[in-house]
Protein backbone atom coordinates (compact mmCIF):
# COMPACT_ATOMS: atom_id res chain seq x y z
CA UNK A 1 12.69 142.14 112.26
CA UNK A 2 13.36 144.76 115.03
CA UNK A 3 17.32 144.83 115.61
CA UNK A 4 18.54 143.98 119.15
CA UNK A 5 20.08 146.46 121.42
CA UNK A 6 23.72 144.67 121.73
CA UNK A 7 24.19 145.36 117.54
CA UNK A 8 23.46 148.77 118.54
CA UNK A 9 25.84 148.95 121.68
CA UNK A 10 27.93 147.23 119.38
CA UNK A 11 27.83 149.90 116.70
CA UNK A 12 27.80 152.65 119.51
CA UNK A 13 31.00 151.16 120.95
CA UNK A 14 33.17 151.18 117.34
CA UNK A 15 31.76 155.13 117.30
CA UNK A 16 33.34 155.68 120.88
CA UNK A 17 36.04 157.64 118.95
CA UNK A 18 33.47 159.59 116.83
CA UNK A 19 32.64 162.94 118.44
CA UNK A 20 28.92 163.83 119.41
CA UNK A 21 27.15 160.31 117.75
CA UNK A 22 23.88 159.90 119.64
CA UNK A 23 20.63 157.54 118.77
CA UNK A 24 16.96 157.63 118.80
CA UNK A 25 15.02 154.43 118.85
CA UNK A 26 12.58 153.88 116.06
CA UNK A 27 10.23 151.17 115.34
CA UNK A 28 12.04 148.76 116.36
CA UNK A 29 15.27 150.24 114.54
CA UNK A 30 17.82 153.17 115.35
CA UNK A 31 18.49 156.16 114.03
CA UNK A 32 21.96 157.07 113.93
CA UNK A 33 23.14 160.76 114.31
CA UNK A 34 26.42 162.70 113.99
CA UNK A 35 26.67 166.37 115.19
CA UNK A 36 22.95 166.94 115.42
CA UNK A 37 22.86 164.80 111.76
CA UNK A 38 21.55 162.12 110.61
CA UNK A 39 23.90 160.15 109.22
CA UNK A 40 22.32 156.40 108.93
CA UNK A 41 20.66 153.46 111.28
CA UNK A 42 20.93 150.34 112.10
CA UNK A 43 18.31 148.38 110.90
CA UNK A 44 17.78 144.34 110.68
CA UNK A 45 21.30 144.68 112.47
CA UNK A 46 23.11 146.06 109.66
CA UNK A 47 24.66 149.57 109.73
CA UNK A 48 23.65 151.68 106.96
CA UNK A 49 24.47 154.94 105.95
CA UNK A 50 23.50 157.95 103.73
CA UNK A 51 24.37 157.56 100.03
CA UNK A 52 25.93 161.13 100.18
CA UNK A 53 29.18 161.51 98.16
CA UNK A 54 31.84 161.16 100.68
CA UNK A 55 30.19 158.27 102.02
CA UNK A 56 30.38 156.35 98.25
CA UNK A 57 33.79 157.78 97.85
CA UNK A 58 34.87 156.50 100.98
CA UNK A 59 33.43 152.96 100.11
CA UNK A 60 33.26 152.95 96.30
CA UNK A 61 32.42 149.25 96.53
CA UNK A 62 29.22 148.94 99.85
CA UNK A 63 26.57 147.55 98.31
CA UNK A 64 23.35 149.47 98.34
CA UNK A 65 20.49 147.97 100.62
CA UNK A 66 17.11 149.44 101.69
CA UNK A 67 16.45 149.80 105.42
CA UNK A 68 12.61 148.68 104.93
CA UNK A 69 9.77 148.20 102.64
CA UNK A 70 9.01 151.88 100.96
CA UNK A 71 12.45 153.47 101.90
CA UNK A 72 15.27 154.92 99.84
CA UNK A 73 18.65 152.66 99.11
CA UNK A 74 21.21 153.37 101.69
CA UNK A 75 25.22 151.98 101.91
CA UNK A 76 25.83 148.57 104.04
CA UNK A 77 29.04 149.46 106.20
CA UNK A 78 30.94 146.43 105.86
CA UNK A 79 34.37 147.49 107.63
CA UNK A 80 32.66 148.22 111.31
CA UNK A 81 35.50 146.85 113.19
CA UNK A 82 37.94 149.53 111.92
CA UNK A 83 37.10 152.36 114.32
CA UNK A 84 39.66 154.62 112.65
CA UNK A 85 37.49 154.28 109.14
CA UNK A 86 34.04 155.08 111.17
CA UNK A 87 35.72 158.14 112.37
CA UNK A 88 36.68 159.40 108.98
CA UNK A 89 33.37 158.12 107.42
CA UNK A 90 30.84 159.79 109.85
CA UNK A 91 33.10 163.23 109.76
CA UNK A 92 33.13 163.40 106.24
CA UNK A 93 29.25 162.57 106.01
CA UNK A 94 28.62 165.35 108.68
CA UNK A 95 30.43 168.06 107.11
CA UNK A 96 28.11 167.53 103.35
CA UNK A 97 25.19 166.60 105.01
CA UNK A 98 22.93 169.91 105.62
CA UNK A 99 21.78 171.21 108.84
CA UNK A 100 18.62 169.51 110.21
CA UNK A 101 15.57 171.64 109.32
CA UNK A 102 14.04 173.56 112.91
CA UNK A 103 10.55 172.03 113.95
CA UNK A 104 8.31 174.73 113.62
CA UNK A 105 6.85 175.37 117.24
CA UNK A 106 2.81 174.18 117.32
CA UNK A 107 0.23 176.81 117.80
């Protein structure tokens, strides 16, 4: 089931605080980035993250979910109102999560 664009203005809205988040639409989904990152998505209208360490540290108890059939488990962010948490989560994600690999250019 596709998510609906006012979850994701939703979720873009409690990352207002967050420096550089942007989006790419996917399927039907979103794909959530921090600082040129990705960091997570929003699919089935749930907002799920990376299972890097600072993301289970910062929410030792998020259950685990998968985004869709064939894909790895990633955290359910269950405290999206608190727009001081998102802040701190997507920072800490961004600085352990390694730089996006450049797109060799096609011949």
């Amino acid at each position: 089931m596709p998510s609906k664009r006012e979850y994701l203005d939703f979720v873009l809205e409690q990352l207002s605080e967050t420096d550089d988040i942007s989006y790419r639409a996917m399927m039907g989904e979103y794909i959530i980035y921090c600082k040129g990152k990705v960091v997570g998505g929003i699919y089935d209208d749930r907002f799920l993250v990376k299972p890097v360490k600072s993301a289970m540290e910062l929410m030792p108890d998020a259950p685990f979910e998968i985004p869709y059939d064939g894909a790895k488990e990633m955290l359910l962010v269950e405290d999206i109102e608190n727009k001081e948490f998102l802040k701190k989560l997507l920072e800490a994600m961004t600085d352990e999560l390694p730089q996006p690999k450049k797109k060799k250019p096609k011949a």
